[in-house]
Every structure is written in C-alpha cells, then in structure tokens.
C-alpha atoms as a PDB file:
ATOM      1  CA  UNK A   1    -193.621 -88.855 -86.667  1.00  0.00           C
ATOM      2  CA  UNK A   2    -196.512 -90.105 -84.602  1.00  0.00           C
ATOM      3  CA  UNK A   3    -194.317 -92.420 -82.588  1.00  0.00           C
ATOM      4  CA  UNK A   4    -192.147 -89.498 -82.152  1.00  0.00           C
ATOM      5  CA  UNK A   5    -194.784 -87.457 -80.379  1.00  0.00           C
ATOM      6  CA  UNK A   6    -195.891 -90.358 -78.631  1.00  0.00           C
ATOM      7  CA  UNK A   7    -192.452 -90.515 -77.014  1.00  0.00           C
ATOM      8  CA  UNK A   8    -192.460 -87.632 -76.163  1.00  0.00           C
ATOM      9  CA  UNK A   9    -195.668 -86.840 -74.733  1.00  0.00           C
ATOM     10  CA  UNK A  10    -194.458 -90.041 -72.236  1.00  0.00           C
ATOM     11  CA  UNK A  11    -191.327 -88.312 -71.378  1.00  0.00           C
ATOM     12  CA  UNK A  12    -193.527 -85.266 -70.771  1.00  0.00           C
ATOM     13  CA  UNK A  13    -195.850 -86.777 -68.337  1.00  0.00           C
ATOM     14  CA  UNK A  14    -193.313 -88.803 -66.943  1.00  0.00           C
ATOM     15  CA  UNK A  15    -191.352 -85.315 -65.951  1.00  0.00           C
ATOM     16  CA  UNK A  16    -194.822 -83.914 -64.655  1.00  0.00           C
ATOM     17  CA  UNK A  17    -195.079 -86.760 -62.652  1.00  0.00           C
ATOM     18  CA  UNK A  18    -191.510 -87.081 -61.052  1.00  0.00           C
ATOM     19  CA  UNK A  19    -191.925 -83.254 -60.406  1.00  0.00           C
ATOM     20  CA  UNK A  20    -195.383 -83.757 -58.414  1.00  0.00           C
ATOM     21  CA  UNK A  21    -194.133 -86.899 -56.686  1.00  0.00           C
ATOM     22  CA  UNK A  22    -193.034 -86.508 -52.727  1.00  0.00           C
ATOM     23  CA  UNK A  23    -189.492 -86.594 -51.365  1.00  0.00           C
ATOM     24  CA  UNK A  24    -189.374 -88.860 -48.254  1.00  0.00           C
ATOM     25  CA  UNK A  25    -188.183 -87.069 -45.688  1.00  0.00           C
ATOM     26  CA  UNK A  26    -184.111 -88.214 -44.862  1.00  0.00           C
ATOM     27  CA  UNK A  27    -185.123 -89.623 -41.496  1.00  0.00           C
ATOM     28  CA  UNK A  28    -187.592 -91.722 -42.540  1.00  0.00           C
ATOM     29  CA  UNK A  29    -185.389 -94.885 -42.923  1.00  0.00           C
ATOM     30  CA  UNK A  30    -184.135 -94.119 -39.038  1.00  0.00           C
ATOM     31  CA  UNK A  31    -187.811 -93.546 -37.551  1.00  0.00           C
ATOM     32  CA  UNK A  32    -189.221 -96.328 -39.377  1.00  0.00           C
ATOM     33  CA  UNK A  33    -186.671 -99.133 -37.618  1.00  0.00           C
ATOM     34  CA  UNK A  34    -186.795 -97.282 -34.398  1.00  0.00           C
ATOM     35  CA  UNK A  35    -190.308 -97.505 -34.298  1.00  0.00           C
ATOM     36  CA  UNK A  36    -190.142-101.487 -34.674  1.00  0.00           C
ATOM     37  CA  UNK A  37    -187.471-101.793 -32.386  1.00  0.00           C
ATOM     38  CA  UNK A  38    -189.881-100.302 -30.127  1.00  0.00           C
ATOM     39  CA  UNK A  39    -192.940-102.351 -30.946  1.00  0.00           C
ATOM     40  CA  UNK A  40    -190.694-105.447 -29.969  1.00  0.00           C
ATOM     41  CA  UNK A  41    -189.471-103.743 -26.814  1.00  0.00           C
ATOM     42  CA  UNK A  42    -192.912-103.225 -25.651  1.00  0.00           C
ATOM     43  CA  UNK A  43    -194.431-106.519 -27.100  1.00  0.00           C
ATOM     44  CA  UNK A  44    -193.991-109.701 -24.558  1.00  0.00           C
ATOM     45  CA  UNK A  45    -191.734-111.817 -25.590  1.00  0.00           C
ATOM     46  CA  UNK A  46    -191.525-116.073 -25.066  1.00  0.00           C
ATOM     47  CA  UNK A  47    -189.557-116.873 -22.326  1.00  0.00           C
ATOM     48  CA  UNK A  48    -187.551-120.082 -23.219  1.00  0.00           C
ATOM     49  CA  UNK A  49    -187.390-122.376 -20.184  1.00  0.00           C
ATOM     50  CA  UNK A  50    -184.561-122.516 -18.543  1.00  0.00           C
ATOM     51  CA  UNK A  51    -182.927-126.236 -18.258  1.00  0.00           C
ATOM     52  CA  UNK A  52    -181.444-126.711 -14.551  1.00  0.00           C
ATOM     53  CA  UNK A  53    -178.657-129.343 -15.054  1.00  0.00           C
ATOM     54  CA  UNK A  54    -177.987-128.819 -11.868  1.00  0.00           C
ATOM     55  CA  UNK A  55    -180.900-130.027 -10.103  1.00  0.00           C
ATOM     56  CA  UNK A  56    -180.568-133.627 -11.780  1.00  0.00           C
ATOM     57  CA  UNK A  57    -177.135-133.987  -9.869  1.00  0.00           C
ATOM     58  CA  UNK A  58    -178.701-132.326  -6.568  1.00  0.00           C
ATOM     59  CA  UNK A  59    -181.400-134.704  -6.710  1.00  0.00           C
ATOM     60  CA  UNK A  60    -179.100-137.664  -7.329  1.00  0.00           C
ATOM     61  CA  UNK A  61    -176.729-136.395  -4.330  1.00  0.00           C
ATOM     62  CA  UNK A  62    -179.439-136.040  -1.805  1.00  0.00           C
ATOM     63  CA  UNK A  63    -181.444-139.307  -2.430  1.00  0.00           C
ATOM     64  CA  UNK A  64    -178.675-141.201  -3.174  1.00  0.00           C
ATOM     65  CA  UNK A  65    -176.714-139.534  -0.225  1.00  0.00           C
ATOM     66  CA  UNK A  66    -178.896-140.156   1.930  1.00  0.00           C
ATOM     67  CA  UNK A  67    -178.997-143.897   0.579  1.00  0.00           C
ATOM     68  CA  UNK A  68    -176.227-144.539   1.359  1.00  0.00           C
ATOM     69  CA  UNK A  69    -176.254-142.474   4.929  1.00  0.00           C
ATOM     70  CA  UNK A  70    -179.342-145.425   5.771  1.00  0.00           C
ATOM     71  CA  UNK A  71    -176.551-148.235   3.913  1.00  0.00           C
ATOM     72  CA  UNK A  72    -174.138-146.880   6.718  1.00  0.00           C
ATOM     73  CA  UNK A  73    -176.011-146.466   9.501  1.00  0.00           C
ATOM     74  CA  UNK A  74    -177.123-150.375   9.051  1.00  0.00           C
ATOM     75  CA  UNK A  75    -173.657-152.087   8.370  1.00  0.00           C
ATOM     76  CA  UNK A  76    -172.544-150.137  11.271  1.00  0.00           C
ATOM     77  CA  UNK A  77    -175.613-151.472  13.489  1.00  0.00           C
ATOM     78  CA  UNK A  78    -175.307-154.825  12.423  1.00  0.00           C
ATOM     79  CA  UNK A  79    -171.876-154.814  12.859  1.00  0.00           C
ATOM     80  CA  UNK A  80    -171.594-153.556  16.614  1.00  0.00           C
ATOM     81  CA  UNK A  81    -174.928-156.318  17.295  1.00  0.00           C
ATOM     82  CA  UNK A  82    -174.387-158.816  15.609  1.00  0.00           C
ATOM     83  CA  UNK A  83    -170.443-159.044  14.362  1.00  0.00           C
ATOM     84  CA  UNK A  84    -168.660-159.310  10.896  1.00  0.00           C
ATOM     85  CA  UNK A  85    -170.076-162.989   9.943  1.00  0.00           C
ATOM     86  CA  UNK A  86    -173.734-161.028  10.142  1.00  0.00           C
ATOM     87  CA  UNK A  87    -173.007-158.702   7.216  1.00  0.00           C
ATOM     88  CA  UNK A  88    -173.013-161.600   4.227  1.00  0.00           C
ATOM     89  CA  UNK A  89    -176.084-163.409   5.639  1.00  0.00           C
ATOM     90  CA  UNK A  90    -179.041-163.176   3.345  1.00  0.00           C
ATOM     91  CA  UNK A  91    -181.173-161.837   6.467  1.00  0.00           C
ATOM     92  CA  UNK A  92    -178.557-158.593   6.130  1.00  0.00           C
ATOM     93  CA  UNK A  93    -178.528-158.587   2.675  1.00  0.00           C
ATOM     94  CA  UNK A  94    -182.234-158.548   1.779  1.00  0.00           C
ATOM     95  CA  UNK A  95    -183.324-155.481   3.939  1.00  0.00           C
ATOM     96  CA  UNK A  96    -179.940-153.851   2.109  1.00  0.00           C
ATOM     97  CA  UNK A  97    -181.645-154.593  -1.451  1.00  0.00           C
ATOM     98  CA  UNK A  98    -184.854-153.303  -0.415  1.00  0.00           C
ATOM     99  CA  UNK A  99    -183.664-149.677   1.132  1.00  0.00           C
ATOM    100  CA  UNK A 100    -181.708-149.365  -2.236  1.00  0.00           C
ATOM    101  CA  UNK A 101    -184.547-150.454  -4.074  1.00  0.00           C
ATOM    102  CA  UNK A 102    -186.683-148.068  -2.016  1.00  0.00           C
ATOM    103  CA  UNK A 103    -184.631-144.794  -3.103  1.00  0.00           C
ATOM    104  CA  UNK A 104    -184.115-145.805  -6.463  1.00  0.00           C
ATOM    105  CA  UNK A 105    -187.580-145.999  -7.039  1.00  0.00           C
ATOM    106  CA  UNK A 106    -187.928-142.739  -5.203  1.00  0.00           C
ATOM    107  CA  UNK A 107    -184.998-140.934  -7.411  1.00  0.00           C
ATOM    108  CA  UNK A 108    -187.260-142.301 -10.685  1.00  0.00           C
ATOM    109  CA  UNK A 109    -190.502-140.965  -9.820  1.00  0.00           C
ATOM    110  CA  UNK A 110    -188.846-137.479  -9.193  1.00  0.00           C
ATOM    111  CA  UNK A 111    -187.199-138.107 -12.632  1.00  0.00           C
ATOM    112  CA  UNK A 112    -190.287-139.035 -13.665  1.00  0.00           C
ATOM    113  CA  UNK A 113    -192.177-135.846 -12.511  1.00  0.00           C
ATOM    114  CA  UNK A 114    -189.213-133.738 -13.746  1.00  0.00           C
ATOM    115  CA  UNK A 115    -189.848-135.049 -17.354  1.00  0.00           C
ATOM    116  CA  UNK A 116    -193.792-134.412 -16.879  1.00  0.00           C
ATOM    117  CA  UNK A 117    -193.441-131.138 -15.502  1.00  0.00           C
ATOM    118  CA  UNK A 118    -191.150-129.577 -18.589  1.00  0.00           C
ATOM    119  CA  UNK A 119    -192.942-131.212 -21.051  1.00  0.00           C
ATOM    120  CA  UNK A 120    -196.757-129.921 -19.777  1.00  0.00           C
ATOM    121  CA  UNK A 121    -194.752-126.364 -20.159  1.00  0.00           C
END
C-alpha cells in the first residue's frame, strides 16, 4: 500500500507541475532562427580571396608579347643591316639569349611576387 501512495503522490506532483509549467509561445521556433539569421547578417563575414586566373595569362601575354615584339624588331634590324647569313652568327644569337633571358627572369619575379602577395593574405 505504501508504494501505492507513493505512486501516486508522484503522479500528483507531476500533474501540479505540468499544470504550472509555461507554454512557449507558437512563434517562438520562427523568432528564434530569424533572430540568428540576423546576427549573421549583421556580423562581418571572411571574405575568401578571390583567385584571378586571368592575370597569370595577362602577365604571360604582355611580357612575353612584348618579348617577342624586341625578338622581332631585332631579326628584322639585323636582317635589313646586315643580311640573312647575320642571323645564325653567334654575335646575333647571344644578344637573342640574353633579351629572352631578360623577360623570363622578369615574368618569374612577378610570379614570384604573385605567390608572396596571396600567401602574406
């Protein structure tokens, strides 16, 4: 008998309880998630940086473009001054080496600065 007042005192205090507990309004659900939608809103997001791949083939284009637009303006020099025979001399040849030589170099230290530049951000 004692265990079956026991049981139901607890079912009597649990009813007291449920009765005295607080409904949560329906909207609750709804203004909780719209007021976290706003806290991101309004919070500043990371900006992820934007990768140009298009600014590795401008950079090739104009350096090596205008490689070549030196390469051109040589053979066509030596060409009209000195003739045909000039163009496989070594004395032609070695200033061609060093003016591609000279842009390449240039094109890698851009590369170079490129790389240094994204990965200080």
């Amino acid at each position: 008998m004692n265990e079956n007042k026991k049981e139901q005192e607890e079912e009597i205090i649990r009813q007291m309880m449920q009765s005295e507990m607080k409904k949560a309004p329906e909207n609750l659900k709804f203004r909780i998630m719209h007021q976290i939608d706003t806290e991101k809103a309004l919070t500043p997001q990371k900006k992820k940086p934007k990768k140009e791949s298009g600014n590795l083939l401008r950079e090739m284009g104009s350096i090596f473009g205008s490689m070549y637009a030196v390469l051109a303006a040589m053979v066509i020099g030596a060409y009209l001054l000195q003739g045909k025979d000039f163009l496989l001399t070594p004395q032609f040849i070695g200033p061609v080496v060093l003016v591609a030589s000279v842009f390449s170099l240039f094109w890698l230290m851009t590369r170079l600065e490129a790389f240094l530049k994204a990965r200080k951000k």
